[in-house]
PDB file of N, CA and C in Angstrom:
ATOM      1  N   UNK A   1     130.232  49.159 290.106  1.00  0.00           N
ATOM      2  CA  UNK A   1     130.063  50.484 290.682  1.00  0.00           C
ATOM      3  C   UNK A   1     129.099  51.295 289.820  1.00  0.00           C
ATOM      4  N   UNK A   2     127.987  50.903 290.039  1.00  0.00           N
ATOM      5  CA  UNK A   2     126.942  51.373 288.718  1.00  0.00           C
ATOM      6  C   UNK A   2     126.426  52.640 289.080  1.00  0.00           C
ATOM      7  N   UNK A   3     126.249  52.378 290.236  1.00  0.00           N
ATOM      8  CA  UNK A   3     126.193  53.809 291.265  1.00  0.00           C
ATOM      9  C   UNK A   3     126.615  54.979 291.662  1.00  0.00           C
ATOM     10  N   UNK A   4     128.138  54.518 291.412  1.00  0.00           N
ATOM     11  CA  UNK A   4     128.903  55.555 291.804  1.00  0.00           C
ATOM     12  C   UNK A   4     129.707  55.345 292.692  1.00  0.00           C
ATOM     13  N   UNK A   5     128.612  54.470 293.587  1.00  0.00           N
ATOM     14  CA  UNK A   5     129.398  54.266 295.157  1.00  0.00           C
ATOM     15  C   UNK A   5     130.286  52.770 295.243  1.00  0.00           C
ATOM     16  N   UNK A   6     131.458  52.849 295.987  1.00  0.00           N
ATOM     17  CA  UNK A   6     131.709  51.607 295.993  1.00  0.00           C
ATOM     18  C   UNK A   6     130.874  50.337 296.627  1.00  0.00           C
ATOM     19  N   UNK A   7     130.778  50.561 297.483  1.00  0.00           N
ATOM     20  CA  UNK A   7     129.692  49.848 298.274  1.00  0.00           C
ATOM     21  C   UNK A   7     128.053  49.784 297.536  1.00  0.00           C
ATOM     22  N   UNK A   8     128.150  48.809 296.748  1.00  0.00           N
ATOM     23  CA  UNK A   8     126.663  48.453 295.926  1.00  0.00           C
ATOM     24  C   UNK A   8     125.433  48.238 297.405  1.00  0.00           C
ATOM     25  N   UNK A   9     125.570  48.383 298.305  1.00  0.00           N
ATOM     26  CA  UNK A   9     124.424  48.245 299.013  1.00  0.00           C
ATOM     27  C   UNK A   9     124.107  49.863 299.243  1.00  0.00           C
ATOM     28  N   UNK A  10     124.847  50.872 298.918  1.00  0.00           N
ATOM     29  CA  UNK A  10     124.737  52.734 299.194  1.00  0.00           C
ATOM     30  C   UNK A  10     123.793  53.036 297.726  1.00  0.00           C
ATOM     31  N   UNK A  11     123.260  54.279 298.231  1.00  0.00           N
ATOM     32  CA  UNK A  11     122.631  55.108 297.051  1.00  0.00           C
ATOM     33  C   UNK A  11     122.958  56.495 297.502  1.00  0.00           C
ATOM     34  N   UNK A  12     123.109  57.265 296.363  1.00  0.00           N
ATOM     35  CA  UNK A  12     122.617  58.731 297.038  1.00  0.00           C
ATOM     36  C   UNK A  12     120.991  59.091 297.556  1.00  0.00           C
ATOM     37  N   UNK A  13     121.338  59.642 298.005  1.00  0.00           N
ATOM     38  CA  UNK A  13     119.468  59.815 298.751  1.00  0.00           C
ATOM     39  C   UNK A  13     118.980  61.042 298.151  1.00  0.00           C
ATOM     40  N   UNK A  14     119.281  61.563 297.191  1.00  0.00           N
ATOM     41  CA  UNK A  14     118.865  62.226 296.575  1.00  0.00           C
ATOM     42  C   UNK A  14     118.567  63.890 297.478  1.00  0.00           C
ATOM     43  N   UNK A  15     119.438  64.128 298.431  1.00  0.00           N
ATOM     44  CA  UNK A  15     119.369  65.091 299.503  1.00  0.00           C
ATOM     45  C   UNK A  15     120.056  66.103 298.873  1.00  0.00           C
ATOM     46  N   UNK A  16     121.253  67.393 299.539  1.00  0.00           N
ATOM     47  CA  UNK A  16     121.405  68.231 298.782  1.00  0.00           C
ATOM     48  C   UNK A  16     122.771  67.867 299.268  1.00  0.00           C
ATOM     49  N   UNK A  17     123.953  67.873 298.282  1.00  0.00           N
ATOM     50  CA  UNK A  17     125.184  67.742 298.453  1.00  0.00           C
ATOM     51  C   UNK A  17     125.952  68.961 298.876  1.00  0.00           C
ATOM     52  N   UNK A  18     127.232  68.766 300.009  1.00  0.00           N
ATOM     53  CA  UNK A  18     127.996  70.221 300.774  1.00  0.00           C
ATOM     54  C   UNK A  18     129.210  70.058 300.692  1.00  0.00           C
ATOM     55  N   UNK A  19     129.869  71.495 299.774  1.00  0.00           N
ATOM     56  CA  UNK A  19     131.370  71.354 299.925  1.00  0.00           C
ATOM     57  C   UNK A  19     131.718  72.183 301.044  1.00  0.00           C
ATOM     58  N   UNK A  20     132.953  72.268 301.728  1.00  0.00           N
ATOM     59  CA  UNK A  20     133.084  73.266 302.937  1.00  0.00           C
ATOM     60  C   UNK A  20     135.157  73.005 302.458  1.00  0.00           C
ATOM     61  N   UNK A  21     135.403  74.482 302.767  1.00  0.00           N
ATOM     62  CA  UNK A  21     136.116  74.764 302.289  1.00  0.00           C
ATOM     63  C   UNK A  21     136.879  75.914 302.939  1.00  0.00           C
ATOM     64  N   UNK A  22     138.242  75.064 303.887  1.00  0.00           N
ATOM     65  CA  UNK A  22     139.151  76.316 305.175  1.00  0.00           C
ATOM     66  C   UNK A  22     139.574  77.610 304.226  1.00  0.00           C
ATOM     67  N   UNK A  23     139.460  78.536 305.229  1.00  0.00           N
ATOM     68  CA  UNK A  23     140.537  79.666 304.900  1.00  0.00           C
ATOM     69  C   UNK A  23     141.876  79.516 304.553  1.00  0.00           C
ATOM     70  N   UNK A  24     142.878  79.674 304.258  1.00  0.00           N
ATOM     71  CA  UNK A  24     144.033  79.594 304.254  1.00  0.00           C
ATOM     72  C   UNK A  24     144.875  79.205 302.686  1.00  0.00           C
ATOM     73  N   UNK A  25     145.566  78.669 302.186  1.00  0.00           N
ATOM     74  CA  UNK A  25     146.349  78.126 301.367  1.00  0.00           C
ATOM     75  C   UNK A  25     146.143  77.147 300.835  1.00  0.00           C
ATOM     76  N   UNK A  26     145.796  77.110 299.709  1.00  0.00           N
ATOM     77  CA  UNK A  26     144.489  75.891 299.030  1.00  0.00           C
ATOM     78  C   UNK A  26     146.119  74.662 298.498  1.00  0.00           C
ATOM     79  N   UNK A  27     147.389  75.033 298.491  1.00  0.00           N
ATOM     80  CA  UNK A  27     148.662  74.502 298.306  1.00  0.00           C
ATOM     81  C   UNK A  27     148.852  74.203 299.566  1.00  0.00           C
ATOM     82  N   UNK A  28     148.828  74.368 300.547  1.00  0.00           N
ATOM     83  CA  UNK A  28     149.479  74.175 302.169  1.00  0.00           C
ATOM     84  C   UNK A  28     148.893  72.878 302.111  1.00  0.00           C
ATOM     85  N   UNK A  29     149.972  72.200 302.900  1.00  0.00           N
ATOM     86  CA  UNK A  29     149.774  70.362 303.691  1.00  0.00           C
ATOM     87  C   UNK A  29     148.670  70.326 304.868  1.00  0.00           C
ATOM     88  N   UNK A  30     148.243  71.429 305.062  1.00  0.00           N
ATOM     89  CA  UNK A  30     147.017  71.656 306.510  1.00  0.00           C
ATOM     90  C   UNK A  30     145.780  71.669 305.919  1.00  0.00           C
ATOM     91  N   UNK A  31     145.647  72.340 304.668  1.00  0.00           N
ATOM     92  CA  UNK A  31     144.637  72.707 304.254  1.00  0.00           C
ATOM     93  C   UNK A  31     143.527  71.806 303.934  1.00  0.00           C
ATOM     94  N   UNK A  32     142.105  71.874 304.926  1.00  0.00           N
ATOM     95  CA  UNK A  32     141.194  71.135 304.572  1.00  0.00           C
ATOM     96  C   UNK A  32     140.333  71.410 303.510  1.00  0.00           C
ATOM     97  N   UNK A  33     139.622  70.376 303.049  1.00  0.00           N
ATOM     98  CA  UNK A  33     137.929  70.187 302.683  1.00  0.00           C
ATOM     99  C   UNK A  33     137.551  69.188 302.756  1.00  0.00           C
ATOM    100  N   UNK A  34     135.910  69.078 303.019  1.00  0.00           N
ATOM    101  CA  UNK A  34     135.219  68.216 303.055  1.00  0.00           C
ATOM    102  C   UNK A  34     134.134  68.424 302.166  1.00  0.00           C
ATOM    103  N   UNK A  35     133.759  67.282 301.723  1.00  0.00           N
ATOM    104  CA  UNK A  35     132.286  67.073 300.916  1.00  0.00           C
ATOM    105  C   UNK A  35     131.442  65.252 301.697  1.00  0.00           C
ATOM    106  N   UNK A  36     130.447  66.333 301.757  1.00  0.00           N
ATOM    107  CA  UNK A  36     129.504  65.665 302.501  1.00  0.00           C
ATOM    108  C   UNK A  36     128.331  65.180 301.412  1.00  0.00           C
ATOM    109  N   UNK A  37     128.061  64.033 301.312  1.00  0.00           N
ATOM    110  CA  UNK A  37     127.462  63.410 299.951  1.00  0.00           C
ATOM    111  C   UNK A  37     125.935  62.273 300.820  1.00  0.00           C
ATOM    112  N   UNK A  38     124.588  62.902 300.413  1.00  0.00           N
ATOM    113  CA  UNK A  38     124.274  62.008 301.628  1.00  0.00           C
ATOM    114  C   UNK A  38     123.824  60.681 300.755  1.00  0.00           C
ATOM    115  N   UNK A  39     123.648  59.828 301.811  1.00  0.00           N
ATOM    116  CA  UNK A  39     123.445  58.367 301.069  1.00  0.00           C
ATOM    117  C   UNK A  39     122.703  57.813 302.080  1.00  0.00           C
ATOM    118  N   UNK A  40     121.958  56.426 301.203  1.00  0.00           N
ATOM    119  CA  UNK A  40     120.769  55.401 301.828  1.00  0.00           C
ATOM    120  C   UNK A  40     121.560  54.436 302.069  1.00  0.00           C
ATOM    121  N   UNK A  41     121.103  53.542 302.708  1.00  0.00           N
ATOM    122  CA  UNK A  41     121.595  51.782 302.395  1.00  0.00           C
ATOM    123  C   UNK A  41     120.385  51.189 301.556  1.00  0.00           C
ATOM    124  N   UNK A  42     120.314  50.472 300.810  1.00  0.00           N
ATOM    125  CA  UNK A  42     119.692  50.110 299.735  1.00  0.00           C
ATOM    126  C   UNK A  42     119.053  48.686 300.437  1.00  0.00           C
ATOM    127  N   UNK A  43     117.700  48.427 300.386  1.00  0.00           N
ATOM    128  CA  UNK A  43     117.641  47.408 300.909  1.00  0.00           C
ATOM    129  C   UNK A  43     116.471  46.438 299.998  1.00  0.00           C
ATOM    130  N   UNK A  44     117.152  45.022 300.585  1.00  0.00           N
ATOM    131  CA  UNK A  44     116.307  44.874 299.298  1.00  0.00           C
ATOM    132  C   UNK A  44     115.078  43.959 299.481  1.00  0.00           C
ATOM    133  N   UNK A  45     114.232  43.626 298.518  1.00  0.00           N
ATOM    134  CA  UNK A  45     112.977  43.404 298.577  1.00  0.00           C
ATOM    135  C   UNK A  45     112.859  42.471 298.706  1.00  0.00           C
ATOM    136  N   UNK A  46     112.005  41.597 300.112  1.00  0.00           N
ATOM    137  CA  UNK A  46     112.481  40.376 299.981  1.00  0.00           C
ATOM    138  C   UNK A  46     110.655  39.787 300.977  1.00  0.00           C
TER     139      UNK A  46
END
């Protein structure tokens, strides 16, 4: 995982990373977030 990513065929794409983050009760069982991380497939040279 040299990458980071589990999947050794992913990269980050070097794009701009997004947290998003509900209103409500950051303790509540409802309460979302997401992070959106963008990534390549790595391909290789052949």
């Amino acid at each position: 995982m040299a990458n980071g990513f589990r999947a050794p065929d992913y990269e980050h794409s070097g794009g701009v990373e997004v947290e998003w983050y509900s209103d409500g009760d950051l303790d509540a069982d409802d309460y979302l977030t997401e992070i959106w991380i963008p990534i390549r497939e790595v391909k290789e040279d052949g």
